[in-house]
C-alpha atoms as a PDB file:
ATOM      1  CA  UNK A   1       0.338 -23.147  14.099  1.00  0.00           C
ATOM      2  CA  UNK A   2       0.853 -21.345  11.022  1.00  0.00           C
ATOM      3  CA  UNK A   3      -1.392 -22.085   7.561  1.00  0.00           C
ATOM      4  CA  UNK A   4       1.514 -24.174   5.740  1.00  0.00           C
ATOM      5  CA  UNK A   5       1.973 -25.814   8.732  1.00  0.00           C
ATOM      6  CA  UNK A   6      -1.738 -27.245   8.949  1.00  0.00           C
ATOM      7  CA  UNK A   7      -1.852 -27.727   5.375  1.00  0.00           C
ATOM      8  CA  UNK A   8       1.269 -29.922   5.611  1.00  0.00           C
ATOM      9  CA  UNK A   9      -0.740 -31.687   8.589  1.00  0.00           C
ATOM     10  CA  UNK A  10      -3.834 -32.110   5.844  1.00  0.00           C
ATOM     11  CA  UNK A  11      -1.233 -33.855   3.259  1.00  0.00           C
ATOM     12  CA  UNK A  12       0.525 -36.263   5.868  1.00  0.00           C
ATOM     13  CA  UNK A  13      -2.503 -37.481   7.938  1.00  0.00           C
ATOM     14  CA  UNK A  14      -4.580 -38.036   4.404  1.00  0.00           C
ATOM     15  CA  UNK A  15      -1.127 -39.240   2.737  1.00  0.00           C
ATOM     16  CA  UNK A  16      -2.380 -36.905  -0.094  1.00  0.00           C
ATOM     17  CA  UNK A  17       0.453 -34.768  -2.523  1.00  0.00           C
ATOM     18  CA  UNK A  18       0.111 -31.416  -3.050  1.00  0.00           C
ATOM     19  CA  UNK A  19      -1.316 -32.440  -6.747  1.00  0.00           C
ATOM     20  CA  UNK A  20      -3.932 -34.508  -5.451  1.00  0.00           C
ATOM     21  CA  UNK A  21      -5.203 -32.043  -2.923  1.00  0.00           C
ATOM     22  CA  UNK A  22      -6.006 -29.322  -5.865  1.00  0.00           C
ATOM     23  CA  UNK A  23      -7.483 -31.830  -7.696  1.00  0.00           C
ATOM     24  CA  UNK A  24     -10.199 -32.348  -4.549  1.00  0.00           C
ATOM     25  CA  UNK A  25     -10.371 -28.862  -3.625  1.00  0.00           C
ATOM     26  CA  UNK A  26     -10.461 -28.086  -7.598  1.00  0.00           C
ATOM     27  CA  UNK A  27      -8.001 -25.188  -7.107  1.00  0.00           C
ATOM     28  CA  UNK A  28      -4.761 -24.780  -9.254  1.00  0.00           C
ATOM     29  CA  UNK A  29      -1.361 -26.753  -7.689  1.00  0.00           C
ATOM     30  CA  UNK A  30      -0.141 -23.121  -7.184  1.00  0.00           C
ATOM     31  CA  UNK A  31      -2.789 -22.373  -4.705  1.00  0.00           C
ATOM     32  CA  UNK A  32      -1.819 -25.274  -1.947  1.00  0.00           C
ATOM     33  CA  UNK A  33       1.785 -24.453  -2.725  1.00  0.00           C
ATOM     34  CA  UNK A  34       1.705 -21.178  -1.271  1.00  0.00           C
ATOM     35  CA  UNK A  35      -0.697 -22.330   1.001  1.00  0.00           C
ATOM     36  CA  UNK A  36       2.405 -24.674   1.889  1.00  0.00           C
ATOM     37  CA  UNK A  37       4.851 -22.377   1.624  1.00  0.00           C
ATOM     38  CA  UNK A  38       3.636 -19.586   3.685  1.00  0.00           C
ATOM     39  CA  UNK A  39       2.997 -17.204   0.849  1.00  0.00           C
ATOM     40  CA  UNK A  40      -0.674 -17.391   1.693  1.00  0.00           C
ATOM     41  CA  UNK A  41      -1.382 -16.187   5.587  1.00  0.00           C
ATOM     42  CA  UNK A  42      -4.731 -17.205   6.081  1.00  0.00           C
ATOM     43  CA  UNK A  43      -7.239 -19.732   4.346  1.00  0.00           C
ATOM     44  CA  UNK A  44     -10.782 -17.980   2.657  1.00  0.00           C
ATOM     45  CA  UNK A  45     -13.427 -18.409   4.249  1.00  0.00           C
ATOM     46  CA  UNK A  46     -14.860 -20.901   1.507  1.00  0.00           C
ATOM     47  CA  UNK A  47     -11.511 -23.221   1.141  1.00  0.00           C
ATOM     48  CA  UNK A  48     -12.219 -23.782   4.759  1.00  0.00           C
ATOM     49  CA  UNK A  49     -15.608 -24.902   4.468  1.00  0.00           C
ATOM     50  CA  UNK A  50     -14.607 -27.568   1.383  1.00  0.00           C
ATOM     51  CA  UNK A  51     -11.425 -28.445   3.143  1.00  0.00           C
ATOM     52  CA  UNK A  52     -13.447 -29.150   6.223  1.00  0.00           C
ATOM     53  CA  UNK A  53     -16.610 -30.804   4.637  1.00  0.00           C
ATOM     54  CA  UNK A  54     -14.329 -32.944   2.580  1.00  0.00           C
ATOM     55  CA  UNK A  55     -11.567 -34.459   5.432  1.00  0.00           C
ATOM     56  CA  UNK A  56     -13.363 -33.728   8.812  1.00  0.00           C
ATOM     57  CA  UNK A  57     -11.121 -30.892  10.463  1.00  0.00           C
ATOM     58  CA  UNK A  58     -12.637 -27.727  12.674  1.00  0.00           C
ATOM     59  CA  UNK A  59     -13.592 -24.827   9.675  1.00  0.00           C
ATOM     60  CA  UNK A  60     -11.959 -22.692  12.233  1.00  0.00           C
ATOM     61  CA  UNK A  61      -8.513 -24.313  12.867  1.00  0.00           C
ATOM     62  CA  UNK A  62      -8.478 -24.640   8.862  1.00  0.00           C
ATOM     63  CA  UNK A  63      -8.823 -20.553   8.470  1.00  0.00           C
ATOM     64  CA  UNK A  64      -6.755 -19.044  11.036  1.00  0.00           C
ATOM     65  CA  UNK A  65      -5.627 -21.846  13.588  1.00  0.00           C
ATOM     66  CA  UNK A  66      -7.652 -21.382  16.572  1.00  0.00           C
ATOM     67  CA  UNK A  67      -9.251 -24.887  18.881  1.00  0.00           C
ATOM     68  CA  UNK A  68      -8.571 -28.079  17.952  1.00  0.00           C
ATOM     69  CA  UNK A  69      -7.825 -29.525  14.541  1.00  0.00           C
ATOM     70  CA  UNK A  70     -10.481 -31.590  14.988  1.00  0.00           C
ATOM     71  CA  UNK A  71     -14.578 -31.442  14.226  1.00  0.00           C
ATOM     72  CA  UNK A  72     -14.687 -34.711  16.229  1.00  0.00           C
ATOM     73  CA  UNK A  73     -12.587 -36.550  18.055  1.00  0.00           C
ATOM     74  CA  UNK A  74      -9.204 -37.201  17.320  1.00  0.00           C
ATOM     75  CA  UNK A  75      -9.379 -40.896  18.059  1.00  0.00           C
ATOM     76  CA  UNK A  76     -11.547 -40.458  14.873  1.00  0.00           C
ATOM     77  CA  UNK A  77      -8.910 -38.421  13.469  1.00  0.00           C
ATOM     78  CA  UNK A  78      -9.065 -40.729  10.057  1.00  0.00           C
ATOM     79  CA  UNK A  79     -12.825 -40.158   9.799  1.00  0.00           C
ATOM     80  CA  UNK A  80     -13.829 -37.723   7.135  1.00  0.00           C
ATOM     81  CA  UNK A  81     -17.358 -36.161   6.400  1.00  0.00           C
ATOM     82  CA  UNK A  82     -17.903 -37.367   2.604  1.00  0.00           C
ATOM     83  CA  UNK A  83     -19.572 -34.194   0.593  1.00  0.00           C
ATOM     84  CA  UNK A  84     -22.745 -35.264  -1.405  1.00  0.00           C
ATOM     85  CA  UNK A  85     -21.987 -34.879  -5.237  1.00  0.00           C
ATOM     86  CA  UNK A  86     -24.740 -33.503  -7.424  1.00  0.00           C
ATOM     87  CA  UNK A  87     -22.753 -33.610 -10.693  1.00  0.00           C
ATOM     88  CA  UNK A  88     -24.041 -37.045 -12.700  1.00  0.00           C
ATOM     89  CA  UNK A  89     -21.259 -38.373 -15.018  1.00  0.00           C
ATOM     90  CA  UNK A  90     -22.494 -41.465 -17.018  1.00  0.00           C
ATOM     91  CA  UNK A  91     -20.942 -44.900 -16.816  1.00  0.00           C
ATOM     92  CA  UNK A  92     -19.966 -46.020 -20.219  1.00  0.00           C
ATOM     93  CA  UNK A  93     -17.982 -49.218 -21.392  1.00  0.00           C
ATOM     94  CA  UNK A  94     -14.577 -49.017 -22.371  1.00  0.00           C
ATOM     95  CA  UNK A  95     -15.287 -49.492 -26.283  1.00  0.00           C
ATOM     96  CA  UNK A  96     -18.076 -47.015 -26.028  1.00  0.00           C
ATOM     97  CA  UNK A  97     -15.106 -44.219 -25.756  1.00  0.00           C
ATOM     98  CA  UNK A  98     -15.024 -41.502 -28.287  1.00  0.00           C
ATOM     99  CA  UNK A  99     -18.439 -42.926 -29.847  1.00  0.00           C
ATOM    100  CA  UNK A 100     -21.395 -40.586 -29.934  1.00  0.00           C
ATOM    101  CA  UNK A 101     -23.603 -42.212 -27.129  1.00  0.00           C
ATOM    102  CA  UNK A 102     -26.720 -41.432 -25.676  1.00  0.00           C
ATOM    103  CA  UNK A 103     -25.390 -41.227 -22.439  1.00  0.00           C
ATOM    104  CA  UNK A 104     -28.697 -40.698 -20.207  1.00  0.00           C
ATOM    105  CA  UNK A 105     -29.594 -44.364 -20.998  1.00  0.00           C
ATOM    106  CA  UNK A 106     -26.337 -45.018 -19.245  1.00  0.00           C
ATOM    107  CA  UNK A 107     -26.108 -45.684 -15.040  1.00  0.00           C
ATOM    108  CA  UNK A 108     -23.942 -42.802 -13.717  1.00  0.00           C
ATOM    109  CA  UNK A 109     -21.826 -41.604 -10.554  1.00  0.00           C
ATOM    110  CA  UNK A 110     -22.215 -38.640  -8.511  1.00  0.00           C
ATOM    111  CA  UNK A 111     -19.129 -36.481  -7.887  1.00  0.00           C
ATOM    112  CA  UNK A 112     -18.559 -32.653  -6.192  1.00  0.00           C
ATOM    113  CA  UNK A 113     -15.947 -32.078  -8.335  1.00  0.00           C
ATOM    114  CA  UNK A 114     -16.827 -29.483 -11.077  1.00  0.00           C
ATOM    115  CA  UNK A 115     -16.638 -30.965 -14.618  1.00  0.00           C
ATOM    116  CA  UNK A 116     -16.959 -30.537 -18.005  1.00  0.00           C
ATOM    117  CA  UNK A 117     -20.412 -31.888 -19.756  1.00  0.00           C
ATOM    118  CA  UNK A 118     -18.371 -34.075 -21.647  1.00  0.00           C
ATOM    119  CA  UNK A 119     -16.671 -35.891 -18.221  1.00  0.00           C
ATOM    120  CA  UNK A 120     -17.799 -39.232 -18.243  1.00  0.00           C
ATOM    121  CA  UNK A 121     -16.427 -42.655 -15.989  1.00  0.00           C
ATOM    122  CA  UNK A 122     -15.339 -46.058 -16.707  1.00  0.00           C
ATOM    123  CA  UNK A 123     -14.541 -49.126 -14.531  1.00  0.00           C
ATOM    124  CA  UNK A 124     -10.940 -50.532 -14.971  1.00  0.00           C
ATOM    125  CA  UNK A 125     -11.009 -53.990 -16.915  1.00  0.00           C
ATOM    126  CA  UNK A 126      -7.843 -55.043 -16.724  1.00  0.00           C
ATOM    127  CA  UNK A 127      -4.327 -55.565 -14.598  1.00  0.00           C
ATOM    128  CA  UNK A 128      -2.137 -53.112 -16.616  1.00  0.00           C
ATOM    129  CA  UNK A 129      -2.182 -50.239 -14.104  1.00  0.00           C
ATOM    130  CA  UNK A 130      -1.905 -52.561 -10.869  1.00  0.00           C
ATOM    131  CA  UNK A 131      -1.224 -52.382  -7.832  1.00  0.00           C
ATOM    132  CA  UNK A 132      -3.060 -48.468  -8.257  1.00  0.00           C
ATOM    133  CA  UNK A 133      -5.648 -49.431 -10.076  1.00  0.00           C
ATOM    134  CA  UNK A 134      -7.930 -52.652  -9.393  1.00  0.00           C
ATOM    135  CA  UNK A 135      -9.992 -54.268 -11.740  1.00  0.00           C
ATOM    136  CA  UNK A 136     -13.230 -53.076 -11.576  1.00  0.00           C
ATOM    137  CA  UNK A 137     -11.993 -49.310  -9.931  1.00  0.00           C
ATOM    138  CA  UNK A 138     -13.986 -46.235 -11.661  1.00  0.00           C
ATOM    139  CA  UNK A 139     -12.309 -43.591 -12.737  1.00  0.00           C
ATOM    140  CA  UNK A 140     -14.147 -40.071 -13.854  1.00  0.00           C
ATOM    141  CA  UNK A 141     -12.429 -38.899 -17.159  1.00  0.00           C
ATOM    142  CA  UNK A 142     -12.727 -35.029 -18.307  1.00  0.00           C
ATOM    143  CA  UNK A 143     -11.863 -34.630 -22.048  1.00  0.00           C
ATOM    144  CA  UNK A 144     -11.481 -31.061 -21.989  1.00  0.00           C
ATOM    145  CA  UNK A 145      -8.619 -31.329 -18.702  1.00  0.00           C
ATOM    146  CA  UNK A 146      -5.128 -30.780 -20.922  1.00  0.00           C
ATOM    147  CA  UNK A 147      -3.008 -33.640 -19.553  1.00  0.00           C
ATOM    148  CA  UNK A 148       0.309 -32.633 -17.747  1.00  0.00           C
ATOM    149  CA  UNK A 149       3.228 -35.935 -17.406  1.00  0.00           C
ATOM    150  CA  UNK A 150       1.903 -37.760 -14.553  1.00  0.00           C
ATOM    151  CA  UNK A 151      -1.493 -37.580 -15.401  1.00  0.00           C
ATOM    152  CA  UNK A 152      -3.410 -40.648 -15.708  1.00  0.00           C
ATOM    153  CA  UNK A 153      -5.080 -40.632 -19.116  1.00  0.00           C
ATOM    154  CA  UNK A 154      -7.275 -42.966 -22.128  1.00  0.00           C
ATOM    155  CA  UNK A 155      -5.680 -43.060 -25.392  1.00  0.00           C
ATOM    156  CA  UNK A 156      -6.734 -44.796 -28.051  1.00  0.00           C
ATOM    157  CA  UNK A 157      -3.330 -46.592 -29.945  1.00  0.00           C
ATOM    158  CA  UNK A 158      -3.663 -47.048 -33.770  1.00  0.00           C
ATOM    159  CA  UNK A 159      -7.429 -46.360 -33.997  1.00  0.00           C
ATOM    160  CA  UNK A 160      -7.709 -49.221 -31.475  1.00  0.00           C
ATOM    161  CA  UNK A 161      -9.870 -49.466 -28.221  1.00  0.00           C
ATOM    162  CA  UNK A 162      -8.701 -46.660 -25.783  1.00  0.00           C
ATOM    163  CA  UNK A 163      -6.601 -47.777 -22.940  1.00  0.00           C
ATOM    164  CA  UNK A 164      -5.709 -46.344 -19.727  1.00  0.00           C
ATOM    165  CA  UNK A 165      -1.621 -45.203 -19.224  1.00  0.00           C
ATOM    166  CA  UNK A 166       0.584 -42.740 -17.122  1.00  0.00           C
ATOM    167  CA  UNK A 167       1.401 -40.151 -19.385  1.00  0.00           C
ATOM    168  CA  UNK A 168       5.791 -39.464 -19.169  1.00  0.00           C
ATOM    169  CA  UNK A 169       7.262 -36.843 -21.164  1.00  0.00           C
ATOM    170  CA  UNK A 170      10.446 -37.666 -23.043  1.00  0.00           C
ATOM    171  CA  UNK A 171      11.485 -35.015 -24.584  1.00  0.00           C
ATOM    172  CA  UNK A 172      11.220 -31.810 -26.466  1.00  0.00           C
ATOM    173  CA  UNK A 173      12.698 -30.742 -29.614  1.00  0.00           C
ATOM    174  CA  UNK A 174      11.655 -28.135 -31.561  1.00  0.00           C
ATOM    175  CA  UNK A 175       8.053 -27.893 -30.097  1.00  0.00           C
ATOM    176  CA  UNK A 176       7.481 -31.690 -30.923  1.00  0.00           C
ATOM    177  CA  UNK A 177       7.201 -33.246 -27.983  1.00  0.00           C
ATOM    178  CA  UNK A 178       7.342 -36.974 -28.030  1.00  0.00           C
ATOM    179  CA  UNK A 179       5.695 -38.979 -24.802  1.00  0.00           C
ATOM    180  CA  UNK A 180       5.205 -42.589 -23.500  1.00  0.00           C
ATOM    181  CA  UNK A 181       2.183 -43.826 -22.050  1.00  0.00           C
ATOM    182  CA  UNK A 182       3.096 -46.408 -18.899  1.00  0.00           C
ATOM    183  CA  UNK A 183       1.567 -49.077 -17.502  1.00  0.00           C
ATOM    184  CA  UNK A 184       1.888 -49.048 -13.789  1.00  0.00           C
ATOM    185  CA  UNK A 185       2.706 -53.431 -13.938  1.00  0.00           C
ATOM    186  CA  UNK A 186       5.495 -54.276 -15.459  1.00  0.00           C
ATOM    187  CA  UNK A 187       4.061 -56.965 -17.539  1.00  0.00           C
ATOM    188  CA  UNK A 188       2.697 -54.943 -20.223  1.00  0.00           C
ATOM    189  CA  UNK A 189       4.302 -52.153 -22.644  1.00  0.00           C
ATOM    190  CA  UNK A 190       4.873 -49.281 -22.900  1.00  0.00           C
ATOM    191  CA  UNK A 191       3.621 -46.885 -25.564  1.00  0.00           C
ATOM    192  CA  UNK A 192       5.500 -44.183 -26.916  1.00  0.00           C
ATOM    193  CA  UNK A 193       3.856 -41.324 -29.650  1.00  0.00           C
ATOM    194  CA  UNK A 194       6.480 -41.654 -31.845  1.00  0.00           C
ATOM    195  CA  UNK A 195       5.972 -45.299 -32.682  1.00  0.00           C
ATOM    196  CA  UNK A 196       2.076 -45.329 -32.602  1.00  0.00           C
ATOM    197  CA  UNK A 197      -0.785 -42.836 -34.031  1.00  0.00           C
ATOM    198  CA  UNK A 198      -2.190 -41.864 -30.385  1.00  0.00           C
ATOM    199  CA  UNK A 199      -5.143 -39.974 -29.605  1.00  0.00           C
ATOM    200  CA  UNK A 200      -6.006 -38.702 -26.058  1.00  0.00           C
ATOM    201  CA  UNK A 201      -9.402 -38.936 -25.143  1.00  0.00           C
ATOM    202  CA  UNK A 202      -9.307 -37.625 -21.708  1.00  0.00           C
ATOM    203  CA  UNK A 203      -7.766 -36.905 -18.090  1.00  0.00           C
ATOM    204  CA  UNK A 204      -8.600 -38.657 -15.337  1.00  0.00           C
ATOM    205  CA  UNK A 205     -10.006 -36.397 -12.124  1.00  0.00           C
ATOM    206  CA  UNK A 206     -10.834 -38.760  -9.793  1.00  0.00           C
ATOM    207  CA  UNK A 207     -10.153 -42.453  -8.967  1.00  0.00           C
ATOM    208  CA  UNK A 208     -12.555 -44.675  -6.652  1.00  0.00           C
ATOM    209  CA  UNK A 209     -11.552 -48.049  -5.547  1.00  0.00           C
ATOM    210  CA  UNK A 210     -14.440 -50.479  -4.132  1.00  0.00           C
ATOM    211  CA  UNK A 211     -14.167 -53.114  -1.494  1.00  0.00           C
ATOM    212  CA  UNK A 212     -13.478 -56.369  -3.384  1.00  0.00           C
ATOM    213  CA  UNK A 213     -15.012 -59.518  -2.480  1.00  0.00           C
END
């Protein structure tokens, strides 16, 4: 089996996009698409490891094909080894964005992704971005990631608390681009720059969703 075909085998059995796995491997999206595409042979020795620490498939299937897909089973197939984060981002409450914090009095989550020291988290408070995002989700926000349309990002609207909105482009005309920021539910509105002073206080890089009572 060739590399982009047991990359496209990563994707489908973790229903991840090609996005969303260089966001967990913390490679650019041009890495897994030649990974994808065959413009990459064989997987570094390193991507191997990750991709196998962080989704449970054989280190040496990932790199050049050989034995099973599998590190265990593959009635356990759906089973992933979870990778221990040492990176502590703090906490904070949503009206505590953009405010100069002391941020070690604040609880914190551990994550392996590498961040900024600026990355902090925040739970979801309300229904706006439903059915993706549940009240009381986390999300780990990186001020110094440049958001791209499709991004998940906080804004602050009119100097008001932040919020949390898709980013869509509209368009582009003369190097003023002009963007909308989108609640996922239909109930509430959308945002555009051109209407509202908007500041964008950071990307999202990770989303975790708890078991709800």
């Amino acid at each position: 089996m060739a590399l982009s075909d047991r990359i496209k085998l990563v994707l489908e059995e973790n229903q991840l996009s090609q996005y969303e796995l260089a966001k967990r491997m913390n490679v650019s999206q041009a890495t897994v698409a030649f990974w994808c595409t065959g413009r990459t042979k064989n997987l570094r020795g390193d991507y191997a490891s990750k991709l196998s620490r962080l989704f449970g498939y054989d280190q040496s299937w990932l790199s050049d094909g050989i034995g099973s897909p599998y590190s265990i089973p593959a009635v356990h197939s759906n089973i992933a080894m979870a990778e221990i984060g040492t990176q502590r981002i703090p906490l904070i409450e949503f009206n505590k964005i953009g405010s100069d914090i002391e941020t070690r009095l604040y609880p914190y989550l551990l994550t392996d992704m590498e961040t900024s020291d600026k990355a902090y988290a925040v739970a979801i408070k309300d229904s706006s971005m439903l059915p993706k995002f549940e009240i009381g989700d986390r999300v780990i926000i990186d001020p110094e990631v440049r958001p791209i349309p499709g991004d998940f990002v906080i804004a602050r609207i009119d100097e008001k608390e932040p919020i949390f909105r898709k980013i869509k482009e509209l368009s582009s005309d003369g190097g003023n681009t002009r963007y909308e920021f989108v609640p996922l539910n239909d109930d509430f509105s959308v945002i555009r720059s051109d209407q509202h002073v908007i500041e964008i206080l950071g990307t999202m890089i990770e989303h975790r969703k708890y078991r709800k009572p």
